[in-house]
PDB file of N, CA and C in Angstrom:
ATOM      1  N   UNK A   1     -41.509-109.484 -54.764  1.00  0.00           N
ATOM      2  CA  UNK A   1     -41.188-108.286 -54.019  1.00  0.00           C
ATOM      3  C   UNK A   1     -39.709-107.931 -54.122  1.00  0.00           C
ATOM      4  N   UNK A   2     -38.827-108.681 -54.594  1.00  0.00           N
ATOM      5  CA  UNK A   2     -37.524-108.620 -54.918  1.00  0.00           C
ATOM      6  C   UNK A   2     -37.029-107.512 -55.745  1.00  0.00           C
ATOM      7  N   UNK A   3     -38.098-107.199 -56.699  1.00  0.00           N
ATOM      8  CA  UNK A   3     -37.703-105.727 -57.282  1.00  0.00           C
ATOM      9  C   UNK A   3     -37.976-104.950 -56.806  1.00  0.00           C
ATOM     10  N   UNK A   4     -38.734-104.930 -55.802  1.00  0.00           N
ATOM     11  CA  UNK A   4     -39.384-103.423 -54.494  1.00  0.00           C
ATOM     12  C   UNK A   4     -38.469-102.903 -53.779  1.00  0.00           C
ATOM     13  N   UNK A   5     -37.125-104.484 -53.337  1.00  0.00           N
ATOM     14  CA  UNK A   5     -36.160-104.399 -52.708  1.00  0.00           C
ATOM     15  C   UNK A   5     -34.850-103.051 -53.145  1.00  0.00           C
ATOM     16  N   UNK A   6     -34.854-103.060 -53.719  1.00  0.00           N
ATOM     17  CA  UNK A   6     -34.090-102.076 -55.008  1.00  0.00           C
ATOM     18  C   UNK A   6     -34.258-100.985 -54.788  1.00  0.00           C
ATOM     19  N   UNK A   7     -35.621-100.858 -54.922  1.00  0.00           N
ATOM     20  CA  UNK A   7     -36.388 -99.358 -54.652  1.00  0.00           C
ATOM     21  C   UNK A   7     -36.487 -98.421 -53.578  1.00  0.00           C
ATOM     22  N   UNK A   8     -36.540 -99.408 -52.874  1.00  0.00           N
ATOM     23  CA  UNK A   8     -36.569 -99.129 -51.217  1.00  0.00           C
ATOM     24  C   UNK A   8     -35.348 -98.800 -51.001  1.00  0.00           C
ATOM     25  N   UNK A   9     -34.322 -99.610 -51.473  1.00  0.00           N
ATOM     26  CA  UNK A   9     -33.144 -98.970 -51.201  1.00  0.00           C
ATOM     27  C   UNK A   9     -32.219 -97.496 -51.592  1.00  0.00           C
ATOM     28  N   UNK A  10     -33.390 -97.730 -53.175  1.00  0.00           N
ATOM     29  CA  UNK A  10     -32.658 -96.388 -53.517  1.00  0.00           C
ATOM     30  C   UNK A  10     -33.342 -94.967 -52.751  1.00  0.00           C
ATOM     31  N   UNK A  11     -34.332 -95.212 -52.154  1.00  0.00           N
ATOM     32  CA  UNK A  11     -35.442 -94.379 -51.636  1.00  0.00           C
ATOM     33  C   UNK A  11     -34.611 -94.085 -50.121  1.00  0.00           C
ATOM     34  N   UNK A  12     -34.239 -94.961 -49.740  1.00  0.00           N
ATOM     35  CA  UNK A  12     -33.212 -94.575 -48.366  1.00  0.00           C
ATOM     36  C   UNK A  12     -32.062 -93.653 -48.246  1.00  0.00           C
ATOM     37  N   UNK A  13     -31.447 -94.419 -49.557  1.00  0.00           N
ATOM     38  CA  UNK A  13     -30.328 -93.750 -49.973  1.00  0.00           C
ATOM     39  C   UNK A  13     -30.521 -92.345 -50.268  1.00  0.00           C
ATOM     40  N   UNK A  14     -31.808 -91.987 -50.830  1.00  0.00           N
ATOM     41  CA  UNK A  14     -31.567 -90.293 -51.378  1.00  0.00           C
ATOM     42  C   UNK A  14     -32.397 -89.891 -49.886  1.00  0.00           C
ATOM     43  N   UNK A  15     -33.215 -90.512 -48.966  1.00  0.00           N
ATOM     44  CA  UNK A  15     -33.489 -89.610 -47.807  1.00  0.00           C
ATOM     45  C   UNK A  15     -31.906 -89.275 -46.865  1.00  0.00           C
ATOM     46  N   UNK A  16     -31.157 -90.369 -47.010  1.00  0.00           N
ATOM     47  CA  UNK A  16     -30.127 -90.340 -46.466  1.00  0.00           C
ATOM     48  C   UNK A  16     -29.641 -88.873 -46.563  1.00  0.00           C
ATOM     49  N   UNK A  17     -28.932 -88.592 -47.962  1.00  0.00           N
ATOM     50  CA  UNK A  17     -27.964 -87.855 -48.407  1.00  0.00           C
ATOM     51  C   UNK A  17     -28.705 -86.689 -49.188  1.00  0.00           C
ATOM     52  N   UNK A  18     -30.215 -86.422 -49.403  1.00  0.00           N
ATOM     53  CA  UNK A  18     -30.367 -85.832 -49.856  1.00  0.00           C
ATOM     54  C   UNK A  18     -32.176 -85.390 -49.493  1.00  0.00           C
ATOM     55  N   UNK A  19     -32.574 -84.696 -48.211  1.00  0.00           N
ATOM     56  CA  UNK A  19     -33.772 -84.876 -47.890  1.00  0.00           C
ATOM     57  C   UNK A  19     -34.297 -84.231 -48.839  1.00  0.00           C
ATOM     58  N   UNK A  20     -33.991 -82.520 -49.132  1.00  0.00           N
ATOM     59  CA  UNK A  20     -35.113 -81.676 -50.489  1.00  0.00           C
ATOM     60  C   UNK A  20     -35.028 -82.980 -51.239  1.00  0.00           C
ATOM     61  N   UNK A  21     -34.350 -84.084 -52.261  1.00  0.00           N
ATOM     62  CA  UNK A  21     -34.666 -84.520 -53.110  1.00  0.00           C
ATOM     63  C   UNK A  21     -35.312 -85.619 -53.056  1.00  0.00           C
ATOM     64  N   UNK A  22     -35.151 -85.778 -51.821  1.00  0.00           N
ATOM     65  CA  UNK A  22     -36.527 -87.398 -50.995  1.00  0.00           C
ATOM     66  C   UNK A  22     -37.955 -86.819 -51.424  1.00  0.00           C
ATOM     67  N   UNK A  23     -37.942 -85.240 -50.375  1.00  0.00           N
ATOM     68  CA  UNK A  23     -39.113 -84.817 -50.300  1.00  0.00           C
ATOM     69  C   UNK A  23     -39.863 -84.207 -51.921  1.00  0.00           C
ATOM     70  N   UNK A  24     -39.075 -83.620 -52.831  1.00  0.00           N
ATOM     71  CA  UNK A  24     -39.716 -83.709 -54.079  1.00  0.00           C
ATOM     72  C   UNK A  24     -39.926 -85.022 -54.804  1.00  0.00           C
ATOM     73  N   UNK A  25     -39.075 -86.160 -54.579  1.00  0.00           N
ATOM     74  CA  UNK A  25     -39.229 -87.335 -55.050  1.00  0.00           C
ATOM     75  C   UNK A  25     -40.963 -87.880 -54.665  1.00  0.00           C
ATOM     76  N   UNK A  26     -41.186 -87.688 -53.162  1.00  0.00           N
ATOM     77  CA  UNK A  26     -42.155 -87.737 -52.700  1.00  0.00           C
ATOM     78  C   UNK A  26     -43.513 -87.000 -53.012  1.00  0.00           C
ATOM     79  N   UNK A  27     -43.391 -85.807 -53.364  1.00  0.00           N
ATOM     80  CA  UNK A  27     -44.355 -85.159 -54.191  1.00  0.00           C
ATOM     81  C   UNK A  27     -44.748 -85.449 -55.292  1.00  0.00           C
ATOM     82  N   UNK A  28     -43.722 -86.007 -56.213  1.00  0.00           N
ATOM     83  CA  UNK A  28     -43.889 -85.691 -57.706  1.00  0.00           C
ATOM     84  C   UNK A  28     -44.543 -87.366 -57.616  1.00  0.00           C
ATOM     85  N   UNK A  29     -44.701 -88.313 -56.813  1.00  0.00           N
ATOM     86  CA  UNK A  29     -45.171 -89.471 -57.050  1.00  0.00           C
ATOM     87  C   UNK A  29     -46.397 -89.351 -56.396  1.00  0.00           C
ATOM     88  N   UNK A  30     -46.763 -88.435 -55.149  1.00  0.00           N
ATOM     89  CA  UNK A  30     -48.205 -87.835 -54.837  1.00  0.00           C
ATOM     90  C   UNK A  30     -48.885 -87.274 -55.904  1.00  0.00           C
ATOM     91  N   UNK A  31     -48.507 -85.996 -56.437  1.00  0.00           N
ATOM     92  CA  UNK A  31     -49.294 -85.253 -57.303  1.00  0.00           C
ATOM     93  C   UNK A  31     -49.403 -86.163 -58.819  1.00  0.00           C
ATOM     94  N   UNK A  32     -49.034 -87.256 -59.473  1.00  0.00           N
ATOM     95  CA  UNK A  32     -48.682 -87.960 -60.779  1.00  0.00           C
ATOM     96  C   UNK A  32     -49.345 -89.255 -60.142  1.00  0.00           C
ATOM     97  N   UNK A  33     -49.692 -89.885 -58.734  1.00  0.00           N
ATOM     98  CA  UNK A  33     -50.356 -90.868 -59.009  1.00  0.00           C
ATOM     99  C   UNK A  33     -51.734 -90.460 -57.702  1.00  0.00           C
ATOM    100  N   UNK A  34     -52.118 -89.401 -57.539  1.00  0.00           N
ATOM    101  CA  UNK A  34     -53.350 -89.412 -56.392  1.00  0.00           C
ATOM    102  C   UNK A  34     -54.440 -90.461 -55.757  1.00  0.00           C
ATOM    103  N   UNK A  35     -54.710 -91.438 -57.320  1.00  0.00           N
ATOM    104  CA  UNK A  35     -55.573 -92.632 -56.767  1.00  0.00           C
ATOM    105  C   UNK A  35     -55.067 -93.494 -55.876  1.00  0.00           C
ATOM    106  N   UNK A  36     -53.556 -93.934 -56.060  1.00  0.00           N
ATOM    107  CA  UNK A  36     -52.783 -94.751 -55.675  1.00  0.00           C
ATOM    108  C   UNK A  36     -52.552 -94.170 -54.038  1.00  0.00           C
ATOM    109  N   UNK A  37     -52.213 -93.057 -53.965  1.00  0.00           N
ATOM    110  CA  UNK A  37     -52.456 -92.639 -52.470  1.00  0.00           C
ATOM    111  C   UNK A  37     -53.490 -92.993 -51.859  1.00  0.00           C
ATOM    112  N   UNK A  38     -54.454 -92.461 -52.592  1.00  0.00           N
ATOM    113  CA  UNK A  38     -56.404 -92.879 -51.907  1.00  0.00           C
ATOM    114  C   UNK A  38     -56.544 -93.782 -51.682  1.00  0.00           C
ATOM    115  N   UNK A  39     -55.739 -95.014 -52.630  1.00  0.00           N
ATOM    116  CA  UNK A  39     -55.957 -96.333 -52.229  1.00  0.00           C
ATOM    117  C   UNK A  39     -55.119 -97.336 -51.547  1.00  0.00           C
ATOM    118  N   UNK A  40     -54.278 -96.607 -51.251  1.00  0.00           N
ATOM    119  CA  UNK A  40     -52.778 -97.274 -50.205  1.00  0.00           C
ATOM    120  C   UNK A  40     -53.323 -97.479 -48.610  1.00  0.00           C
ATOM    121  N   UNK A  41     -53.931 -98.333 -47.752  1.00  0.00           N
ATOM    122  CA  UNK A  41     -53.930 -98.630 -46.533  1.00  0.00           C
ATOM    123  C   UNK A  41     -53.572 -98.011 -46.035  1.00  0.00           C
ATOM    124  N   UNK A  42     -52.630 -97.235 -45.968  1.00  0.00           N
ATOM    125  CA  UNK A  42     -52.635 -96.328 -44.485  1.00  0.00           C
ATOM    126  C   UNK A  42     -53.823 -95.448 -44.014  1.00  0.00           C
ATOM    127  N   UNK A  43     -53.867 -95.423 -42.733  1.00  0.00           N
ATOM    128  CA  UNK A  43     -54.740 -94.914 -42.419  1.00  0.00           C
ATOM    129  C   UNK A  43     -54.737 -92.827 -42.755  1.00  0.00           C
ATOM    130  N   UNK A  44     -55.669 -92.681 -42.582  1.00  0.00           N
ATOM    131  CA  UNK A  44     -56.061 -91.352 -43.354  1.00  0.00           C
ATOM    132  C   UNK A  44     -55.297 -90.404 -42.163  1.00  0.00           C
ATOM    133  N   UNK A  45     -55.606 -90.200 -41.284  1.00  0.00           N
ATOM    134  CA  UNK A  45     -54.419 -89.168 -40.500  1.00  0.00           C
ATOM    135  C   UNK A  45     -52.917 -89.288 -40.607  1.00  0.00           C
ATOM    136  N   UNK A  46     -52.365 -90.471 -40.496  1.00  0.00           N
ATOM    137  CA  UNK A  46     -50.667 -91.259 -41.027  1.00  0.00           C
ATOM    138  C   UNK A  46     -51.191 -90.089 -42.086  1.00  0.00           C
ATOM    139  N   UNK A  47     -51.489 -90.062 -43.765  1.00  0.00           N
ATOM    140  CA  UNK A  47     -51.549 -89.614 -44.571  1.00  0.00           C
ATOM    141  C   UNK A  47     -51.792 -88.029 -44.569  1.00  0.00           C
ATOM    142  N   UNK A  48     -52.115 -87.325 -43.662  1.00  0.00           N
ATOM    143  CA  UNK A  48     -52.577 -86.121 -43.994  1.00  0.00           C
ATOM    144  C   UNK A  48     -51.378 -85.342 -42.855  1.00  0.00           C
ATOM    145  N   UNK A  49     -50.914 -86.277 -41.874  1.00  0.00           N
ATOM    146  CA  UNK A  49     -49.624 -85.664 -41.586  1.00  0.00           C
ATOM    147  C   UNK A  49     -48.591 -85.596 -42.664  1.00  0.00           C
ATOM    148  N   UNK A  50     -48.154 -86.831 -43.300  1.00  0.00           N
ATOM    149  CA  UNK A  50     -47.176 -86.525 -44.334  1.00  0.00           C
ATOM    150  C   UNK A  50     -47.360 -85.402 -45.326  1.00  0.00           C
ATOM    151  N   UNK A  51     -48.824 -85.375 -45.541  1.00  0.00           N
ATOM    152  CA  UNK A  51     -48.895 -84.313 -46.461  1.00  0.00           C
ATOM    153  C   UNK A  51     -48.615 -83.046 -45.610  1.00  0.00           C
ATOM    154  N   UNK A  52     -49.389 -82.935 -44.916  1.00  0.00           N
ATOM    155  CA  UNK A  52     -48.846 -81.765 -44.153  1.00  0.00           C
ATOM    156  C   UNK A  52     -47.236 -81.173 -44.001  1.00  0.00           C
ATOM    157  N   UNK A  53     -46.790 -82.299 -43.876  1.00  0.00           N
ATOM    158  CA  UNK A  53     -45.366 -81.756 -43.329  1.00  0.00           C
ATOM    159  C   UNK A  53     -44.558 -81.419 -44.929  1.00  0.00           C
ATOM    160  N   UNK A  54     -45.531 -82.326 -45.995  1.00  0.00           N
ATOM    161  CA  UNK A  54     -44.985 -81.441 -47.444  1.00  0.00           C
ATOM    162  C   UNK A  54     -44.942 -80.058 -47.702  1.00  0.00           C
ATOM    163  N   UNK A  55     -46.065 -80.083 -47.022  1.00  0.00           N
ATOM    164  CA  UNK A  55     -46.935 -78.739 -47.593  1.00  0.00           C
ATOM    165  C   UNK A  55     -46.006 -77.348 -46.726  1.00  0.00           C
ATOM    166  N   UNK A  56     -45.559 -77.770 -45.515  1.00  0.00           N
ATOM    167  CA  UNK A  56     -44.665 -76.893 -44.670  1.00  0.00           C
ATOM    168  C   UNK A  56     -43.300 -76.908 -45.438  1.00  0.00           C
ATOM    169  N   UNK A  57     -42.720 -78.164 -45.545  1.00  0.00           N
ATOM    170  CA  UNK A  57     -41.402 -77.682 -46.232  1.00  0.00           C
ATOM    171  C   UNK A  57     -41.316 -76.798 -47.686  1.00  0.00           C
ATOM    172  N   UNK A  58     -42.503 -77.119 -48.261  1.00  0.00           N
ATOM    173  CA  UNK A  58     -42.649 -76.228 -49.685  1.00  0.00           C
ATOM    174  C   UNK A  58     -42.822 -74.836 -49.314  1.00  0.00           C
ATOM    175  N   UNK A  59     -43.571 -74.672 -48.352  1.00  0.00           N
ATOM    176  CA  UNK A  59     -44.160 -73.349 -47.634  1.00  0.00           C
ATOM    177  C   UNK A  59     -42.940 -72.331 -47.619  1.00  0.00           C
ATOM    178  N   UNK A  60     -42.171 -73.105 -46.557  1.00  0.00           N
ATOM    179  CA  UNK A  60     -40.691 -72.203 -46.243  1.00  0.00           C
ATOM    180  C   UNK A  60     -39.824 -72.711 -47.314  1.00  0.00           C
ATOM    181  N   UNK A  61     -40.106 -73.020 -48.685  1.00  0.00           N
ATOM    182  CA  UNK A  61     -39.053 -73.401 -49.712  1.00  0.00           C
ATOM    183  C   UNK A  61     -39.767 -71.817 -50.492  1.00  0.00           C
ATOM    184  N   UNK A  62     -41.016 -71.705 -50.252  1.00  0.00           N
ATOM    185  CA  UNK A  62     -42.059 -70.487 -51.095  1.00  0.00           C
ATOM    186  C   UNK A  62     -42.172 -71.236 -52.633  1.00  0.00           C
ATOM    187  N   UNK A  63     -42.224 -72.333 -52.390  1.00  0.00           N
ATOM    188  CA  UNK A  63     -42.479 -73.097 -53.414  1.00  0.00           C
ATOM    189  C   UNK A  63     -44.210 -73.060 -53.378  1.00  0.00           C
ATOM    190  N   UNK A  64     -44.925 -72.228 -53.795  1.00  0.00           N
ATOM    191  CA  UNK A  64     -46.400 -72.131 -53.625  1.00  0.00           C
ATOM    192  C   UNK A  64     -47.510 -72.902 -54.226  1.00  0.00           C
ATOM    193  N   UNK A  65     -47.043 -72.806 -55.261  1.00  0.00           N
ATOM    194  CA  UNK A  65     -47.451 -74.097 -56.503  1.00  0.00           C
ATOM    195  C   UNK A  65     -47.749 -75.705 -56.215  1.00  0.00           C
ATOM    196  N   UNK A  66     -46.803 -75.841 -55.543  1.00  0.00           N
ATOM    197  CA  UNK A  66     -46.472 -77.298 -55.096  1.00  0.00           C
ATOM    198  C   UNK A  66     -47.362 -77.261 -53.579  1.00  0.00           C
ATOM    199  N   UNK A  67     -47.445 -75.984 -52.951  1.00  0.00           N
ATOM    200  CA  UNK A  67     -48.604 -76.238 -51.412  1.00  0.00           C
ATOM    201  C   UNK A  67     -50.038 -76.526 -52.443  1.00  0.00           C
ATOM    202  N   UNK A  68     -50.099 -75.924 -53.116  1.00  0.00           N
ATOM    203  CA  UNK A  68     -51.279 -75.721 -53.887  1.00  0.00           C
ATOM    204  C   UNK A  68     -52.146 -77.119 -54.447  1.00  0.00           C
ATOM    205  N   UNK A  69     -51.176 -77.748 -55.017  1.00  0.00           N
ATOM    206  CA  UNK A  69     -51.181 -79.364 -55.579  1.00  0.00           C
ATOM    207  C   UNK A  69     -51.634 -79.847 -53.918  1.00  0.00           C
ATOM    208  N   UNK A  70     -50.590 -79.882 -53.587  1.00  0.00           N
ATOM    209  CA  UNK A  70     -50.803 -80.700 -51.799  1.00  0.00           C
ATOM    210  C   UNK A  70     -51.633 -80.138 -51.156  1.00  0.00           C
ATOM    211  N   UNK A  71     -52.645 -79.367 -51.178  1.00  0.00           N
ATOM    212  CA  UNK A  71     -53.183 -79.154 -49.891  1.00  0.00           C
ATOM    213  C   UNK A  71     -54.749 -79.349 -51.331  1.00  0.00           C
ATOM    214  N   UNK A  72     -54.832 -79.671 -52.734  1.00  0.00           N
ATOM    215  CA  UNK A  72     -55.548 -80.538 -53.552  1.00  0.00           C
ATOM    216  C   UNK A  72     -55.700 -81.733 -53.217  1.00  0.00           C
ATOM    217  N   UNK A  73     -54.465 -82.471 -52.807  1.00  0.00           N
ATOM    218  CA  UNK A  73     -54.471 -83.985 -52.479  1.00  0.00           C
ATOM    219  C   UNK A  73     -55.444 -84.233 -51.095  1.00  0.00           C
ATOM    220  N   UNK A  74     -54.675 -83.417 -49.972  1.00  0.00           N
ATOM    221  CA  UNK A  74     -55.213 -83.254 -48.748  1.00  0.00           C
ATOM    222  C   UNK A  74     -56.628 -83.217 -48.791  1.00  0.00           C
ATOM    223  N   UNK A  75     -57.986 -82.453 -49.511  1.00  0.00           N
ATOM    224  CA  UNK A  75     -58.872 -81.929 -49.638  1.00  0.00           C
ATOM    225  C   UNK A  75     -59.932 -83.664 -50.225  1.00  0.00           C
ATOM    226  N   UNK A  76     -58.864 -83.863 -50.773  1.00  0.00           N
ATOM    227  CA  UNK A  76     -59.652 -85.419 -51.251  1.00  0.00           C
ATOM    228  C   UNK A  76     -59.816 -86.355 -50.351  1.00  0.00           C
ATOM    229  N   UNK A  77     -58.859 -86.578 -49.103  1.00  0.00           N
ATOM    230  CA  UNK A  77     -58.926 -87.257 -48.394  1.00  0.00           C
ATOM    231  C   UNK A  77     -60.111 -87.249 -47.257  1.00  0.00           C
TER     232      UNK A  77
END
């Protein structure tokens, strides 16, 4: 888990200083791995809030494309 350590950190670091680029970071690993979501333990509401709250910041970004993908993901769940 020592290399996860890394990751995690760099994943802090850009929510830190940079939320739009957390939150596309966060998309582009939703929409490029979907099974891996489906199959991640969290429970299914935890999951359909996060998506949700994607799907709002893209909304008021009028990034439409990207609600479009996410509210695809959402629909699977």
């Amino acid at each position: 888990m020592e290399g996860f350590e890394n990751v995690k950190k760099y994943l802090d670091k850009i929510e830190r200083d940079s939320l739009d680029k957390y939150l596309r970071v966060c998309y582009n690993v939703l929409v490029s791995s979907p099974s891996q979501m489906l199959d991640h333990d969290a429970d299914v509401p935890l999951k359909l809030r996060g998506i949700n709250k994607l799907i709002k910041y893209f909304e008021e970004k009028e990034e439409f494309e990207k609600c479009t993908e996410l509210k695809r993901l959402r629909d699977m769940l």
